[in-house]
N, C-alpha and C. Protein backbone atom coordinates (compact mmCIF):
# COMPACT_ATOMS: atom_id res chain seq x y z
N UNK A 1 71.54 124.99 164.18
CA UNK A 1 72.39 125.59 163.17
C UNK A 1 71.62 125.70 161.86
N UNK A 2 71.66 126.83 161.38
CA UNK A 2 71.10 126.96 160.06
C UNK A 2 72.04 127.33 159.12
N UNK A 3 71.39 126.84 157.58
CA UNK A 3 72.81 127.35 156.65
C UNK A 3 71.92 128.07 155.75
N UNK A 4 72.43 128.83 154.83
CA UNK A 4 71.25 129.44 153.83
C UNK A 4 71.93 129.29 151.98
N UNK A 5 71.21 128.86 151.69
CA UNK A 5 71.50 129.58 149.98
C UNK A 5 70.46 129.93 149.08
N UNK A 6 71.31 130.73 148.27
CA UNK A 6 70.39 131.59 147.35
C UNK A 6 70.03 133.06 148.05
N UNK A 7 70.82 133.05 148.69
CA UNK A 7 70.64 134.83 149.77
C UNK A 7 71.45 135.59 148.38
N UNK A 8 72.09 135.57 147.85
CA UNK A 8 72.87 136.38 146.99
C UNK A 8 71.74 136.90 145.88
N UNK A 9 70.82 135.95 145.62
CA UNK A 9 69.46 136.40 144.54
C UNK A 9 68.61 137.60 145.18
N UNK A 10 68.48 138.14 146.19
CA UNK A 10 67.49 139.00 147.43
C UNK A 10 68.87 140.03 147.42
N UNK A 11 68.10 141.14 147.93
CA UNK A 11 68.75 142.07 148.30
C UNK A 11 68.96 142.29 149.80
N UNK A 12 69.51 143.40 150.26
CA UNK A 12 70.50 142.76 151.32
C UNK A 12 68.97 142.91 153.02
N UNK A 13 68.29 143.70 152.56
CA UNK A 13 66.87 144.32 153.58
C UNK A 13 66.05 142.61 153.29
N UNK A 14 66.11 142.09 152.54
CA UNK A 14 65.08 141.12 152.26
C UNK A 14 66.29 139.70 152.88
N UNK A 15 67.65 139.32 152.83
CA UNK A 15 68.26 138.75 153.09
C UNK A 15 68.16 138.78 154.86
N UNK A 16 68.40 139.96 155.31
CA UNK A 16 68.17 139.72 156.86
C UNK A 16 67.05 139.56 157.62
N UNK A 17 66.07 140.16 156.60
CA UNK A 17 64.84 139.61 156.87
C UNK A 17 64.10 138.06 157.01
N UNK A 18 64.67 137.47 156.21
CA UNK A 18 65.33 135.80 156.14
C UNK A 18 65.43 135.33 157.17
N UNK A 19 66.40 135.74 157.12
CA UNK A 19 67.51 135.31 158.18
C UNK A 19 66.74 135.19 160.07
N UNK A 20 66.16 136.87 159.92
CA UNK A 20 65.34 136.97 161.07
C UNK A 20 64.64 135.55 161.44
N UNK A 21 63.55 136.12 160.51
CA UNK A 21 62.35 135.04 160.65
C UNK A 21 62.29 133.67 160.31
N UNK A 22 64.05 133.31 159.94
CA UNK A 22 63.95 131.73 160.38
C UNK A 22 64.50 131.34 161.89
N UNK A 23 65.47 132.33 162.15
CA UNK A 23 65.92 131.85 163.39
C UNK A 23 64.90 132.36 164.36
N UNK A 24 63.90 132.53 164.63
CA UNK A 24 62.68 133.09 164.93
C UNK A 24 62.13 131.22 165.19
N UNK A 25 61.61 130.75 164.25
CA UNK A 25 61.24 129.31 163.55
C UNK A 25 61.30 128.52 164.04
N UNK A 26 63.10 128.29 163.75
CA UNK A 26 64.09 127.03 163.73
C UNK A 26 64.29 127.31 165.07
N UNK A 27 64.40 128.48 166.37
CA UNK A 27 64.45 127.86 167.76
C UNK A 27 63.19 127.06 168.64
N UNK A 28 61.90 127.45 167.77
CA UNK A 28 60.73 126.90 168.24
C UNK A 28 61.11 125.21 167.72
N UNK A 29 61.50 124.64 166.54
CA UNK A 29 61.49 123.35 166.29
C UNK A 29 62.55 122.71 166.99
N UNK A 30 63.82 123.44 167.46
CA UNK A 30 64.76 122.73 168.54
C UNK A 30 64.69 122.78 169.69
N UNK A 31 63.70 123.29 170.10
CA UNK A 31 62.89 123.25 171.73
C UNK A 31 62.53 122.00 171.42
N UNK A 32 61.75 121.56 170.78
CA UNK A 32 60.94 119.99 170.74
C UNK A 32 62.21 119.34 170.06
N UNK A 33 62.60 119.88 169.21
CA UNK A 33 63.69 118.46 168.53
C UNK A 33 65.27 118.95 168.51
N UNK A 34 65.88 118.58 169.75
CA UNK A 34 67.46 119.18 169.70
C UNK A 34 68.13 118.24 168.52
N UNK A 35 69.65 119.21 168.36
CA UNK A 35 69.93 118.44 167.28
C UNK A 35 69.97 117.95 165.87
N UNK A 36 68.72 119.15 166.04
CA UNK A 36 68.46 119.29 164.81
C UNK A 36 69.23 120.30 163.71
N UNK A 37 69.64 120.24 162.67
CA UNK A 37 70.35 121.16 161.57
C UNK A 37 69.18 121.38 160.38
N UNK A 38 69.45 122.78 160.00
CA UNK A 38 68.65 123.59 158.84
C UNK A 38 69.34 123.70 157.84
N UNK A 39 68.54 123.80 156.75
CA UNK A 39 69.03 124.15 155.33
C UNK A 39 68.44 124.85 154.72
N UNK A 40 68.11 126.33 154.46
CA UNK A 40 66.65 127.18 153.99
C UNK A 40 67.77 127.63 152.66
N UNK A 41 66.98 126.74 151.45
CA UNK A 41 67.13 127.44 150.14
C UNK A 41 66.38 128.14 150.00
N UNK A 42 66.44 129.57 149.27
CA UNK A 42 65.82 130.72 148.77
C UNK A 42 65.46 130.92 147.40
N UNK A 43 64.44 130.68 146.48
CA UNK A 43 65.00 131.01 145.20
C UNK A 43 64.09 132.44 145.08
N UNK A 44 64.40 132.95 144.12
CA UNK A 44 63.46 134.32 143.78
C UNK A 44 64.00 134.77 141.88
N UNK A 45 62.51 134.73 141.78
CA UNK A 45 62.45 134.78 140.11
C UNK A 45 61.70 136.08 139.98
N UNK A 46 62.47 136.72 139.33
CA UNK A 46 62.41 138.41 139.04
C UNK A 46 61.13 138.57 137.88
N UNK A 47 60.24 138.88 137.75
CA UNK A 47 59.11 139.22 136.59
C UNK A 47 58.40 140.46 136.76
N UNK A 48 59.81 141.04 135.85
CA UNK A 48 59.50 142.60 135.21
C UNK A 48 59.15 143.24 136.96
N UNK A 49 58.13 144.04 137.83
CA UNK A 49 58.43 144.56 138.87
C UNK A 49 58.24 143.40 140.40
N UNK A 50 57.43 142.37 140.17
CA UNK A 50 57.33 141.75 140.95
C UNK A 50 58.43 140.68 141.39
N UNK A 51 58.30 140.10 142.51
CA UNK A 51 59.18 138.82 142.44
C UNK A 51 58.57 137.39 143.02
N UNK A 52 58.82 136.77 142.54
CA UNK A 52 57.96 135.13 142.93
C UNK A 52 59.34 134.99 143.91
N UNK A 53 59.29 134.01 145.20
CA UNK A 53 59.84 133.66 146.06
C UNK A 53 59.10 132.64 145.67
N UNK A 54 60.35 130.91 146.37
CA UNK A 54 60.35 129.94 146.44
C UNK A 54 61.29 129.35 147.67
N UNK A 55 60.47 128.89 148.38
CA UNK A 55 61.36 128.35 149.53
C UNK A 55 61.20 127.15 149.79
N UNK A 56 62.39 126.43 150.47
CA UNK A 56 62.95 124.92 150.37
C UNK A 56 63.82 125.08 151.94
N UNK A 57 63.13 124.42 152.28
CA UNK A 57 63.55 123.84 154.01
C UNK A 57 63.63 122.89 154.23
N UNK A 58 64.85 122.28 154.64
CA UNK A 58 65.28 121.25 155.08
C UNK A 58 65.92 120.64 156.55
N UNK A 59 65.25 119.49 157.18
CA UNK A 59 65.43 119.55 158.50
C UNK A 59 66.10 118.13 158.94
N UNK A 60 67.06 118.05 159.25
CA UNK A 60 67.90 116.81 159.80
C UNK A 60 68.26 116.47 161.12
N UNK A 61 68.07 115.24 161.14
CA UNK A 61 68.22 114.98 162.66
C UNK A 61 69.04 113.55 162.55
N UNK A 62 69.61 113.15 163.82
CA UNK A 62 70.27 112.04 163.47
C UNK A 62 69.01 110.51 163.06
N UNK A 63 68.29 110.85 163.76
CA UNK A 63 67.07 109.59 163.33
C UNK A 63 66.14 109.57 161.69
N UNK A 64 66.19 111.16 161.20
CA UNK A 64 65.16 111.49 160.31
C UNK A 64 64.99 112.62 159.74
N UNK A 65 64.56 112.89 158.40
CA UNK A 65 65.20 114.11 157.66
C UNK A 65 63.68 114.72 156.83
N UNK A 66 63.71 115.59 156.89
CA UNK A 66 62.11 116.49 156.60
C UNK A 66 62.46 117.75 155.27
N UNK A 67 61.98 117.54 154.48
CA UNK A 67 62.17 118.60 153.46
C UNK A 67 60.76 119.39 153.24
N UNK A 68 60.24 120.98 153.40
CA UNK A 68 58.98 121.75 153.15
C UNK A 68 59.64 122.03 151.97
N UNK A 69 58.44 123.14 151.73
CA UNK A 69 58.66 123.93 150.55
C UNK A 69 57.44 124.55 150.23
N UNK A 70 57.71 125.98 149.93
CA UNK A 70 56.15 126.76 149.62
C UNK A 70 56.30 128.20 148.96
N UNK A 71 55.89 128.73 147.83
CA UNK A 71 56.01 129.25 146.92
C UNK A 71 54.76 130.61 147.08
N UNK A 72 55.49 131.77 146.60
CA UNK A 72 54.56 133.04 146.72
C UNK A 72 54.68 134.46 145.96
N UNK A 73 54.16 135.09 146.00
CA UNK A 73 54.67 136.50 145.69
C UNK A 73 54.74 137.40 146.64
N UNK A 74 54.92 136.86 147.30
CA UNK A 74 54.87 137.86 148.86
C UNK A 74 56.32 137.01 149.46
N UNK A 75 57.34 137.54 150.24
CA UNK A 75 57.90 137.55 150.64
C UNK A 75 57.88 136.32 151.90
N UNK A 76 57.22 137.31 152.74
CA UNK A 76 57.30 137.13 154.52
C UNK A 76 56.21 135.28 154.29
N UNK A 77 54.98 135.75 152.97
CA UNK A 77 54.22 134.53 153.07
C UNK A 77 54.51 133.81 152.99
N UNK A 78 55.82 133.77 152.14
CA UNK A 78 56.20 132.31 151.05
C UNK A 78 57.05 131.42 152.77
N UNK A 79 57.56 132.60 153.08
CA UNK A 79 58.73 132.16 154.29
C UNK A 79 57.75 131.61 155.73
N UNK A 80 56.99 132.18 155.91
CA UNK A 80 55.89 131.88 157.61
C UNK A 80 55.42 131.29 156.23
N UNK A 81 54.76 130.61 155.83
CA UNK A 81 54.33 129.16 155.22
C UNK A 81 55.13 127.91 155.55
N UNK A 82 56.26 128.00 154.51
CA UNK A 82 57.04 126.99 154.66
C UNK A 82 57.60 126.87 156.03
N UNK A 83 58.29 127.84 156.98
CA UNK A 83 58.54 127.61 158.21
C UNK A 83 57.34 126.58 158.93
N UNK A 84 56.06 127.17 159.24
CA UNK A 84 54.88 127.06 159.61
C UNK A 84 54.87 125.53 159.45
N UNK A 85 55.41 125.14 158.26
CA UNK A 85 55.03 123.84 157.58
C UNK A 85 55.88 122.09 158.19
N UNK A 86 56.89 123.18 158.29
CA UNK A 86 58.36 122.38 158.98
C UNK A 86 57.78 122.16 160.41
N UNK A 87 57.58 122.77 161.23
CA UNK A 87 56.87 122.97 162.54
C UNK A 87 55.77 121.62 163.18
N UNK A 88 54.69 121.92 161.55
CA UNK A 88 53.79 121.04 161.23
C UNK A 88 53.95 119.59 161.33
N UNK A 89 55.24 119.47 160.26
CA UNK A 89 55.77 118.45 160.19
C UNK A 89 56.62 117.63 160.77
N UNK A 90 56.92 118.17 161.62
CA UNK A 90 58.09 117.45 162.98
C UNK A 90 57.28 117.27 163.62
N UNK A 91 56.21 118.11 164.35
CA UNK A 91 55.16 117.60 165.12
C UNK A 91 54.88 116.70 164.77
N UNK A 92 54.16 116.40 163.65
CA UNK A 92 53.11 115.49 163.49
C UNK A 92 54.63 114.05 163.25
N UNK A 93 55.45 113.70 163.24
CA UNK A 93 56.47 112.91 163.00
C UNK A 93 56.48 112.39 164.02
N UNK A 94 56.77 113.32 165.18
CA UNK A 94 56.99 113.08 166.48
C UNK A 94 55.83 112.36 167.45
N UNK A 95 54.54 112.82 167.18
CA UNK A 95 53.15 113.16 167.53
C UNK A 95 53.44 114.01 169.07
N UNK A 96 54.20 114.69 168.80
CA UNK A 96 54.26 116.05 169.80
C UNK A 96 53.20 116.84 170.43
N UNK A 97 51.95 117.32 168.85
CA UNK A 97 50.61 117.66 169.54
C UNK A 97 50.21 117.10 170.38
N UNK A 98 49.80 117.85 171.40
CA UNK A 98 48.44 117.48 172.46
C UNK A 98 48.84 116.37 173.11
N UNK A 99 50.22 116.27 173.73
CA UNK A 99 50.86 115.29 174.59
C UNK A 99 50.68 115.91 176.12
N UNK A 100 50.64 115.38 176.61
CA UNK A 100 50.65 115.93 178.24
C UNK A 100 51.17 114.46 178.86
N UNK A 101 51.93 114.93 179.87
CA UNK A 101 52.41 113.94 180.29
C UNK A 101 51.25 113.58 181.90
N UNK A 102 50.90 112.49 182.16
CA UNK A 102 49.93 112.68 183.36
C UNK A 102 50.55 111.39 183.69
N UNK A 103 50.84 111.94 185.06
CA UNK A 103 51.04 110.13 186.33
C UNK A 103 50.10 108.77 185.91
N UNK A 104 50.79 107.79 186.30
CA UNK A 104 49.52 106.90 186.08
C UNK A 104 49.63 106.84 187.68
N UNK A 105 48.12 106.09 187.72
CA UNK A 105 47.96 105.73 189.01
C UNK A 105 47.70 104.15 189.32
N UNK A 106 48.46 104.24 190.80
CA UNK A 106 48.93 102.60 190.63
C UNK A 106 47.36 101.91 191.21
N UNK A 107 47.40 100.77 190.20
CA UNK A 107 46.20 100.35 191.09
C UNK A 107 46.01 99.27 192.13
């Protein structure tokens, strides 16, 4: 489940675009971690034609709670960063990387 705020600051092409590419994200991190709930704050600060994006991700689970965050003038970057980051960071929580499960053998 994801919740969003600060979608009302973005316009409505850049809001579903959001939206896309977290639930894109957030089903790759509940494959490894069910149970888990999202919180993607959005901020975006308007300067004259450009816009700075600021993003704030938040990840809860009943054992343990993960907050990213990553800042840009690019849109899609600021968002595949911080997603990217969350990903990062549950892994490495979990130590999920480079697990393989192999039989032991009895001796």
């Amino acid at each position: 489940m994801i919740t969003y705020s600060g979608l009302k600051e973005v316009n409505e092409q850049e809001a579903s675009l959001i939206q896309e590419l977290a639930l894109k994200h957030c089903n790759k991190i509940i494959r490894k971690v069910p149970n888990a709930t999202f919180h993607l704050s959005c901020k975006c600060n308007h300067k004259g034609e450009k816009n700075h994006y600021h993003f704030i991700c938040r990840i809860e689970t009943p054992n343990a709670r993960w907050s990213v965050e990553a800042e840009d003038w690019d849109l899609r970057k600021a968002l595949h960063e911080t997603l990217i980051n969350a990903e990062k960071k549950v892994q490495h929580s979990f130590h999920l990387e480079g697990k393989q499960k192999t039989p032991r053998k009895n001796a």
